[in-house]
Protein backbone atom coordinates (compact mmCIF):
# COMPACT_ATOMS: atom_id res chain seq x y z
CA UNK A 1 -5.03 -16.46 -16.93
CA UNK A 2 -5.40 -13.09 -17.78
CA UNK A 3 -2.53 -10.30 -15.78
CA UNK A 4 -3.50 -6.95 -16.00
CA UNK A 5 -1.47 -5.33 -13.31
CA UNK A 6 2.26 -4.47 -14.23
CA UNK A 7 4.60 -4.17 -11.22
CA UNK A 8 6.28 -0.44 -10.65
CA UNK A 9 9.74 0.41 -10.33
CA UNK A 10 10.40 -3.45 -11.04
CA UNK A 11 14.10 -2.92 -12.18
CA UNK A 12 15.07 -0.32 -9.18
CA UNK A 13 13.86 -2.75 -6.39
CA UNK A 14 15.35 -5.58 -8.01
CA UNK A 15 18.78 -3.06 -8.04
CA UNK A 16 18.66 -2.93 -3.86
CA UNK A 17 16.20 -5.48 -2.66
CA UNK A 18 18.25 -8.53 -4.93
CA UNK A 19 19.85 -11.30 -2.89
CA UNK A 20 23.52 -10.59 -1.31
CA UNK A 21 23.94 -14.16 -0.42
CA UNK A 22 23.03 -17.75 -1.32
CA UNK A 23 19.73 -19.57 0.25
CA UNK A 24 17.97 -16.31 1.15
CA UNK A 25 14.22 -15.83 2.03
CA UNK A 26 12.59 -12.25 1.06
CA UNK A 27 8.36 -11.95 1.82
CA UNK A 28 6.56 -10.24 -0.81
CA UNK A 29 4.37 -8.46 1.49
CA UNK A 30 1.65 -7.26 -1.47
CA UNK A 31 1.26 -9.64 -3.31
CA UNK A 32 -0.67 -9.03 -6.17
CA UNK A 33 -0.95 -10.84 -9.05
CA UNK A 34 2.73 -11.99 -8.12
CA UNK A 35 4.75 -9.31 -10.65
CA UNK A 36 8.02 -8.66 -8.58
CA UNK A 37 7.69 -12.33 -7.24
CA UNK A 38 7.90 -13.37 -10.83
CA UNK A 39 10.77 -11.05 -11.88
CA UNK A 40 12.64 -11.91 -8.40
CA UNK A 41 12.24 -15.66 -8.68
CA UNK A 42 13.05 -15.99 -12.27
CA UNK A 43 16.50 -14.19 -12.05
CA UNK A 44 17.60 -15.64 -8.56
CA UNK A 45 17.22 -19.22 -8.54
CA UNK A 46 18.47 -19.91 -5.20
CA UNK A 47 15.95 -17.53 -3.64
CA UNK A 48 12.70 -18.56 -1.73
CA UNK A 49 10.14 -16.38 -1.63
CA UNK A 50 6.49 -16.02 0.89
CA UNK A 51 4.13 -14.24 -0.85
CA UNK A 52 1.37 -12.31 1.25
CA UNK A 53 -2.25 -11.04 0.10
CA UNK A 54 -5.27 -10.35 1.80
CA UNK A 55 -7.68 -10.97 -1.27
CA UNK A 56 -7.91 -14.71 -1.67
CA UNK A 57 -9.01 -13.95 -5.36
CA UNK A 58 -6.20 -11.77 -6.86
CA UNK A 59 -3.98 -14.56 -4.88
CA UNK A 60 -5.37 -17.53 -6.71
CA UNK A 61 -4.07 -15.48 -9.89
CA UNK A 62 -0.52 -15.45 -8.55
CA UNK A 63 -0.73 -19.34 -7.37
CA UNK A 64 -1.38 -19.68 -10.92
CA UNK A 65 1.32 -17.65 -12.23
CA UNK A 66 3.68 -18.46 -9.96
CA UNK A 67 3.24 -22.15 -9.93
CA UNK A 68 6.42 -22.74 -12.53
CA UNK A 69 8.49 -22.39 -9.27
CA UNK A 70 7.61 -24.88 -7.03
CA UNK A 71 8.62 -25.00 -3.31
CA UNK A 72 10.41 -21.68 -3.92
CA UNK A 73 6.89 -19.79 -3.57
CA UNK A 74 4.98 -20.36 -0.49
CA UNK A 75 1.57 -18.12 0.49
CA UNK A 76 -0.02 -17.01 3.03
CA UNK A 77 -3.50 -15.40 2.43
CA UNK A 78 -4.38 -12.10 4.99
CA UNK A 79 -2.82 -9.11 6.16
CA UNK A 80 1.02 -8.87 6.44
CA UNK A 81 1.57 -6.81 9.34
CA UNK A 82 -0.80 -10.16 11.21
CA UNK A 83 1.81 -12.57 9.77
CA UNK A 84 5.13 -10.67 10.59
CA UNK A 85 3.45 -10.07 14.13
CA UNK A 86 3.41 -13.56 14.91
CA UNK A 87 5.82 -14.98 12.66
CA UNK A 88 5.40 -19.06 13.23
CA UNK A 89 8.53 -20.75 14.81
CA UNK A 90 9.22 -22.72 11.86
CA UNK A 91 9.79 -19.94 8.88
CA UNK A 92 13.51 -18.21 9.29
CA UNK A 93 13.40 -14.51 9.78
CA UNK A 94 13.29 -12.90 6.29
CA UNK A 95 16.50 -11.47 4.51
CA UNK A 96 14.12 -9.36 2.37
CA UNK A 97 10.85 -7.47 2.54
CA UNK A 98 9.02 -5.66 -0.03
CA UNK A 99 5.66 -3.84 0.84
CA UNK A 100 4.23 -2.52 -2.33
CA UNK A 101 1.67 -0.04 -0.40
CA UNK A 102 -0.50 0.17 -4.22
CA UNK A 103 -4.24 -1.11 -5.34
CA UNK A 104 -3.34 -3.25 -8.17
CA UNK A 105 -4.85 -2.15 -11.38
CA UNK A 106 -6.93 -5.60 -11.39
CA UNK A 107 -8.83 -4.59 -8.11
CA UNK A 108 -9.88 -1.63 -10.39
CA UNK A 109 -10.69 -3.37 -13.52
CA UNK A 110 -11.36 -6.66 -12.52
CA UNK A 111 -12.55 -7.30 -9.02
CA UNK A 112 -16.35 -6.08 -9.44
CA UNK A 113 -16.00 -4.13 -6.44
CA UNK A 114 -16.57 -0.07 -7.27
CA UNK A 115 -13.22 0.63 -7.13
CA UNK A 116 -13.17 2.97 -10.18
CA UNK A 117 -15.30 5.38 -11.01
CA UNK A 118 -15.44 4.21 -14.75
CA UNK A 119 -17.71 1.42 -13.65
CA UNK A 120 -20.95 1.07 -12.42
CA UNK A 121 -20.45 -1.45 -9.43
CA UNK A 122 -21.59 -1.72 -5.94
CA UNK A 123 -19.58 0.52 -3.97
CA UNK A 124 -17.52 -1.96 -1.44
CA UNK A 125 -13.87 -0.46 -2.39
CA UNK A 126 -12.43 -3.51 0.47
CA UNK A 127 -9.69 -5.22 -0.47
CA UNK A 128 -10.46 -8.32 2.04
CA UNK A 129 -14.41 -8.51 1.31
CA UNK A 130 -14.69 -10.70 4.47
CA UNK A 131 -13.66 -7.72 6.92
CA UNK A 132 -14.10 -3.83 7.16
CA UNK A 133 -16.50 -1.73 6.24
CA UNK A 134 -18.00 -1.01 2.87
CA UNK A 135 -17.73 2.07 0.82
CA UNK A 136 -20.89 2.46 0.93
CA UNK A 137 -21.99 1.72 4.39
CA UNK A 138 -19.56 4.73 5.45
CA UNK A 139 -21.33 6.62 3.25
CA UNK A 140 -24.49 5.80 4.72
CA UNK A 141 -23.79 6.14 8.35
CA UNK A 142 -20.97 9.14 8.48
CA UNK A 143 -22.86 12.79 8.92
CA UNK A 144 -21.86 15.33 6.50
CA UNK A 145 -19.15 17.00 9.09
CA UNK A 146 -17.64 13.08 8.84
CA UNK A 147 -17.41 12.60 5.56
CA UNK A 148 -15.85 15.98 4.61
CA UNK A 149 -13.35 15.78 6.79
CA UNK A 150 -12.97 11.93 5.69
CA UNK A 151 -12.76 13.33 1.87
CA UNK A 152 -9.79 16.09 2.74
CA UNK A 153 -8.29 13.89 4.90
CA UNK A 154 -7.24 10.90 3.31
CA UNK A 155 -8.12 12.65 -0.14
CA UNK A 156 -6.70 15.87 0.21
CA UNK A 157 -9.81 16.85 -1.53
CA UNK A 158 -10.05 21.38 -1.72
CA UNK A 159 -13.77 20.51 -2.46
CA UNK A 160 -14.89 18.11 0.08
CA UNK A 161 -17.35 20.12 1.66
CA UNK A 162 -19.03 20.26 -1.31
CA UNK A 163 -18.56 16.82 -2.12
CA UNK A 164 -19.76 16.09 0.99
CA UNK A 165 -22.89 18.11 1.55
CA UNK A 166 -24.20 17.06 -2.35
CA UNK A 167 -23.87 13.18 -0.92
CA UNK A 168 -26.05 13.67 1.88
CA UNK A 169 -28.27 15.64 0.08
CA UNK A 170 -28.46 12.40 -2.69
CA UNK A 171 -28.86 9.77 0.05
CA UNK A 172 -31.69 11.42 1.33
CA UNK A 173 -33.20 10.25 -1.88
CA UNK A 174 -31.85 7.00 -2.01
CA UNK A 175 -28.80 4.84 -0.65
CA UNK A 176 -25.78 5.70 -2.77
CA UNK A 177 -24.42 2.26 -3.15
CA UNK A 178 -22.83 2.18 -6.78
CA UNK A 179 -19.86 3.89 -8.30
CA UNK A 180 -21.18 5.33 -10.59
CA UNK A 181 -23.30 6.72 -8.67
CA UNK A 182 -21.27 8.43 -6.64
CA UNK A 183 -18.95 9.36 -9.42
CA UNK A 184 -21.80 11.30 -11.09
CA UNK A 185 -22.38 12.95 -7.54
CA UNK A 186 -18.92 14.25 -7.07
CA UNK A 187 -19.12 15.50 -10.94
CA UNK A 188 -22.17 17.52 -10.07
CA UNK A 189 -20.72 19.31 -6.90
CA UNK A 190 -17.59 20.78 -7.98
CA UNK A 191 -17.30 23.45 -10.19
CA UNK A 192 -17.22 23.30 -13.92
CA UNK A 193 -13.46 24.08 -14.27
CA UNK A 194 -12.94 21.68 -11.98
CA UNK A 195 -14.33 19.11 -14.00
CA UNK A 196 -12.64 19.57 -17.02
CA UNK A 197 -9.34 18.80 -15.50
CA UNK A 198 -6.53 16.39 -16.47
CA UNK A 199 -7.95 14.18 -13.60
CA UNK A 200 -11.21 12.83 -12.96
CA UNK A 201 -12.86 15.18 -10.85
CA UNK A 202 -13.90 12.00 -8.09
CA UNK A 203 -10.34 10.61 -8.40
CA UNK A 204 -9.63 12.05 -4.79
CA UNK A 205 -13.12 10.94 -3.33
CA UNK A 206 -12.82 7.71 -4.26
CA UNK A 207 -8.82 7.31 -2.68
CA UNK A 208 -10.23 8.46 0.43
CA UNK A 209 -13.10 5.69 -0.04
CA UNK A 210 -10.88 3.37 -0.36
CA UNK A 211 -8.32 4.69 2.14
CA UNK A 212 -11.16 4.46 4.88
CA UNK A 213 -12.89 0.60 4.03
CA UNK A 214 -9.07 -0.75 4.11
CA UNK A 215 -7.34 0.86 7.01
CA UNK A 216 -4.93 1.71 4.59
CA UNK A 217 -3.17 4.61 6.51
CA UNK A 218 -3.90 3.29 9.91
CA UNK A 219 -2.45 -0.20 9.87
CA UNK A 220 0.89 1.21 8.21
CA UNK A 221 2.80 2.13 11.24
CA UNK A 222 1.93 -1.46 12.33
CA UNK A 223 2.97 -3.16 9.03
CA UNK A 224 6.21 -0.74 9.25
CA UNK A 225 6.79 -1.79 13.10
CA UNK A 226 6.18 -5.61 12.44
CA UNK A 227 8.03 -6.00 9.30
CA UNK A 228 10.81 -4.26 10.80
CA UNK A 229 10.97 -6.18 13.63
CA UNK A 230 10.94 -10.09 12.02
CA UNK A 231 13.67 -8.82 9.52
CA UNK A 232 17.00 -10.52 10.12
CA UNK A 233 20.07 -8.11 11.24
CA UNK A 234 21.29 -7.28 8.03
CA UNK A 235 18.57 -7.47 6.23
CA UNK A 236 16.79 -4.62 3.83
CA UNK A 237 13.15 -3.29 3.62
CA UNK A 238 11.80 -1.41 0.71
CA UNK A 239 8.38 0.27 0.41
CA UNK A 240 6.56 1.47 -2.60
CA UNK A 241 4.05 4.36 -2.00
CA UNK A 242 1.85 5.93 -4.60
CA UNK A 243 0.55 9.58 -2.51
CA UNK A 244 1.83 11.56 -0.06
CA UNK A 245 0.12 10.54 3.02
CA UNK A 246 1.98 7.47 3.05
CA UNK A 247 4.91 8.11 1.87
CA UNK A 248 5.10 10.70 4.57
CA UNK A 249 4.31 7.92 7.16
CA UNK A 250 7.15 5.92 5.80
CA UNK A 251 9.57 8.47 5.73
CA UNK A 252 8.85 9.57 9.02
CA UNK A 253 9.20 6.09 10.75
CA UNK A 254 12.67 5.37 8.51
CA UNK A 255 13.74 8.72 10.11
CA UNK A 256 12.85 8.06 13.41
CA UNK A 257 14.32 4.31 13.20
CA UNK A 258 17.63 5.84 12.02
CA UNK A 259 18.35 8.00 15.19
CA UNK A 260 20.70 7.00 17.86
CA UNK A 261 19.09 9.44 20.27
CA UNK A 262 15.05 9.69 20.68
CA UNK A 263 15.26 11.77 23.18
CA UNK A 264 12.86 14.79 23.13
CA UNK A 265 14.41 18.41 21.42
CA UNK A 266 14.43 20.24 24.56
CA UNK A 267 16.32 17.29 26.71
CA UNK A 268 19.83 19.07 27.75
CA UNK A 269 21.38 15.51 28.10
CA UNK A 270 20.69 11.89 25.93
CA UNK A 271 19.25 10.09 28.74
CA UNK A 272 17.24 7.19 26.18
CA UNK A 273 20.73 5.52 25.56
CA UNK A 274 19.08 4.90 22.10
CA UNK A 275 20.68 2.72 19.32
CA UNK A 276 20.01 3.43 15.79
CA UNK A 277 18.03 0.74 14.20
CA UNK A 278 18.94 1.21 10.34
CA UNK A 279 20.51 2.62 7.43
CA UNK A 280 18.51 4.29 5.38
CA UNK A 281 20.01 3.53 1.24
CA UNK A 282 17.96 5.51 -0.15
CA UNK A 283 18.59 9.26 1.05
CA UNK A 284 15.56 10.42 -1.57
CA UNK A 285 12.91 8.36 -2.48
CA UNK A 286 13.68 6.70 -5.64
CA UNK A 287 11.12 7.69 -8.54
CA UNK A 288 10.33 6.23 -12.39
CA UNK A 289 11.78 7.23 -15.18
CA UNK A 290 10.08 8.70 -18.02
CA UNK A 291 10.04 5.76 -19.48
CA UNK A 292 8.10 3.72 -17.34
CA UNK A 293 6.00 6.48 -16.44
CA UNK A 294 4.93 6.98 -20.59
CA UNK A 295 4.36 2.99 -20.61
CA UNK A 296 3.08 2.15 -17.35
CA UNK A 297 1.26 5.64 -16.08
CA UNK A 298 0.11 4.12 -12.63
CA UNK A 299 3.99 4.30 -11.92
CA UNK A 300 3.66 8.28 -12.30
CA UNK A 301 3.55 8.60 -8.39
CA UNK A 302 5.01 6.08 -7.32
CA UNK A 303 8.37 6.39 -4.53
CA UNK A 304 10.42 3.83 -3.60
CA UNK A 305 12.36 3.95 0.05
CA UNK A 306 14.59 1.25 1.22
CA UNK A 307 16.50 0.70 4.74
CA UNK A 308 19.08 -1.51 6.05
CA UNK A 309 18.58 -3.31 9.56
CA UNK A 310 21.50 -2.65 11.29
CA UNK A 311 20.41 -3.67 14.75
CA UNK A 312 17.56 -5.40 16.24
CA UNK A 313 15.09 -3.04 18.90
CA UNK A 314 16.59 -4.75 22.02
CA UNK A 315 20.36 -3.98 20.86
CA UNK A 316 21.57 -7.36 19.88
């Protein structure tokens, strides 16, 4: 069993997501090769832990890894925000939720799937190959308008007009339907300078890619809601992001769940009788230090935001 991914900001999440109490349950929302899980179950002995993935094949990894632990680790294999949605009757409501929102680094170097553009793979970029659509299937069907506004979007990409008009231009030619591929294709439309960056010159392309064939951005206000919602009263929820777009997403929805009033700006009087839902612990977004960033350089962007449930939505 070969791991490849190491787990960001392992120390700081163990610092405010670690049990306050004996016999607690947290849900590892992400998985992974089962990093945090590990670190968490090995110094906690009394804790139990559910451990979520939607990719049966990095999960088998963590089965693997994990396996030293027993009946402490149980797994559940699909999306999270469909398991804390309809939590079943017999599993207690978590003390404990982490959602590390990152692609772990074996997706890129081990899954076969065109998620980097180092390899020449077919472009599929899902995460749950059994659902979604493939990479390069929305690069087949989206028009060039589509695509460039798919590329800035979710890429925040200055040149995705560019990137966007040389794609349809290649697929006239032929499907595009490897990474490489398309790697080469974003290499060839930007400009020169541009290319000789400190970062790949597709690195943004390929997020958005990816971003689009998972759902990413669009099923994170639902993973927020539903994870925040099966937490126990009392109980904390900390999210690692790795770009802006989500972390923006998160921090909005921790702001919003902190307010006692949610009444519109312009309302003269609180009419929503409104409750706040949580504390937030973590007033800015906790970051790596330079440390792990020189060892571990996917950690460079990652934030870490964590919240206290201090009351459920109904007020009890």
């Amino acid at each position: 069993m070969e791991i490849v991914h190491t787990p960001v900001l392992l120390e700081e999440t163990i610092q405010y997501l670690g049990p306050r109490s004996a016999g607690e349950l947290m849900v590892d929302a992400t998985l992974g090769e089962g990093g945090h899980s590990y670190a968490f179950l090995s110094r906690f002995p009394g804790l139990r832990i559910i451990g979520i993935d939607a990719d049966g094949e990095i999960q088998g990894i963590a089965r693997e890894r994990l396996k030293e632990f027993g009946d402490r680790i149980h797994f559940y294999t699909g999306w999270s925000q469909e398991f804390f949605a309809d939590l079943p009757r017999d599993i207690k409501r978590p003390d404990t939720i982490l959602i590390d929102l990152g692609v772990s680094l074996y997706h890129y170097e081990k899954s076969r799937r065109g998620f980097s553009f180092r390899k020449d793979e077919v472009l599929d970029m899902r995460i749950d190959p059994s659902r979604g659509v493939p990479a390069a299937q929305i690069l087949a069907r989206s028009s060039e308008k589509d695509l460039a506004d798919l590329i800035y979007k979710y890429g925040e990409e200055r040149y995705s007009r560019r990137i966007a008009r040389s794609i349809t231009e290649a697929r006239s030619h032929s499907a595009v339907t490897s990474s490489a591929a398309l790697a080469e294709i974003v290499k060839r439309a930007v400009p020169s300078g541009y290319r000789r960056g400190a970062v790949h010159p597709a690195t943004k392309t390929f997020q958005a890619l990816r971003i689009a064939a998972n759902g990413e951005l669009s099923r994170l206000p639902d993973l927020l809601e539903a994870a925040l919602g099966s937490l126990e009263t009392g109980g904390r929820l900390g999210v690692i992001s790795f770009h802006s777009l989500e972390d923006r997403i998160v921090k909005n929805y921790f702001r919003e769940k902190n307010k006692d009033c949610t009444c519109p700006p312009e309302a003269p009087i609180c009419r929503c009788e409104g409750h706040r839902i949580i504390a937030i612990l973590t007033r800015k977004a906790v970051s790596p230090g330079k440390e792990e960033m020189k060892n571990n350089p996917p950690s460079r962007s990652a934030k870490l935001r964590v919240v206290e449930k201090v009351l459920d939505e109904d007020g009890q």
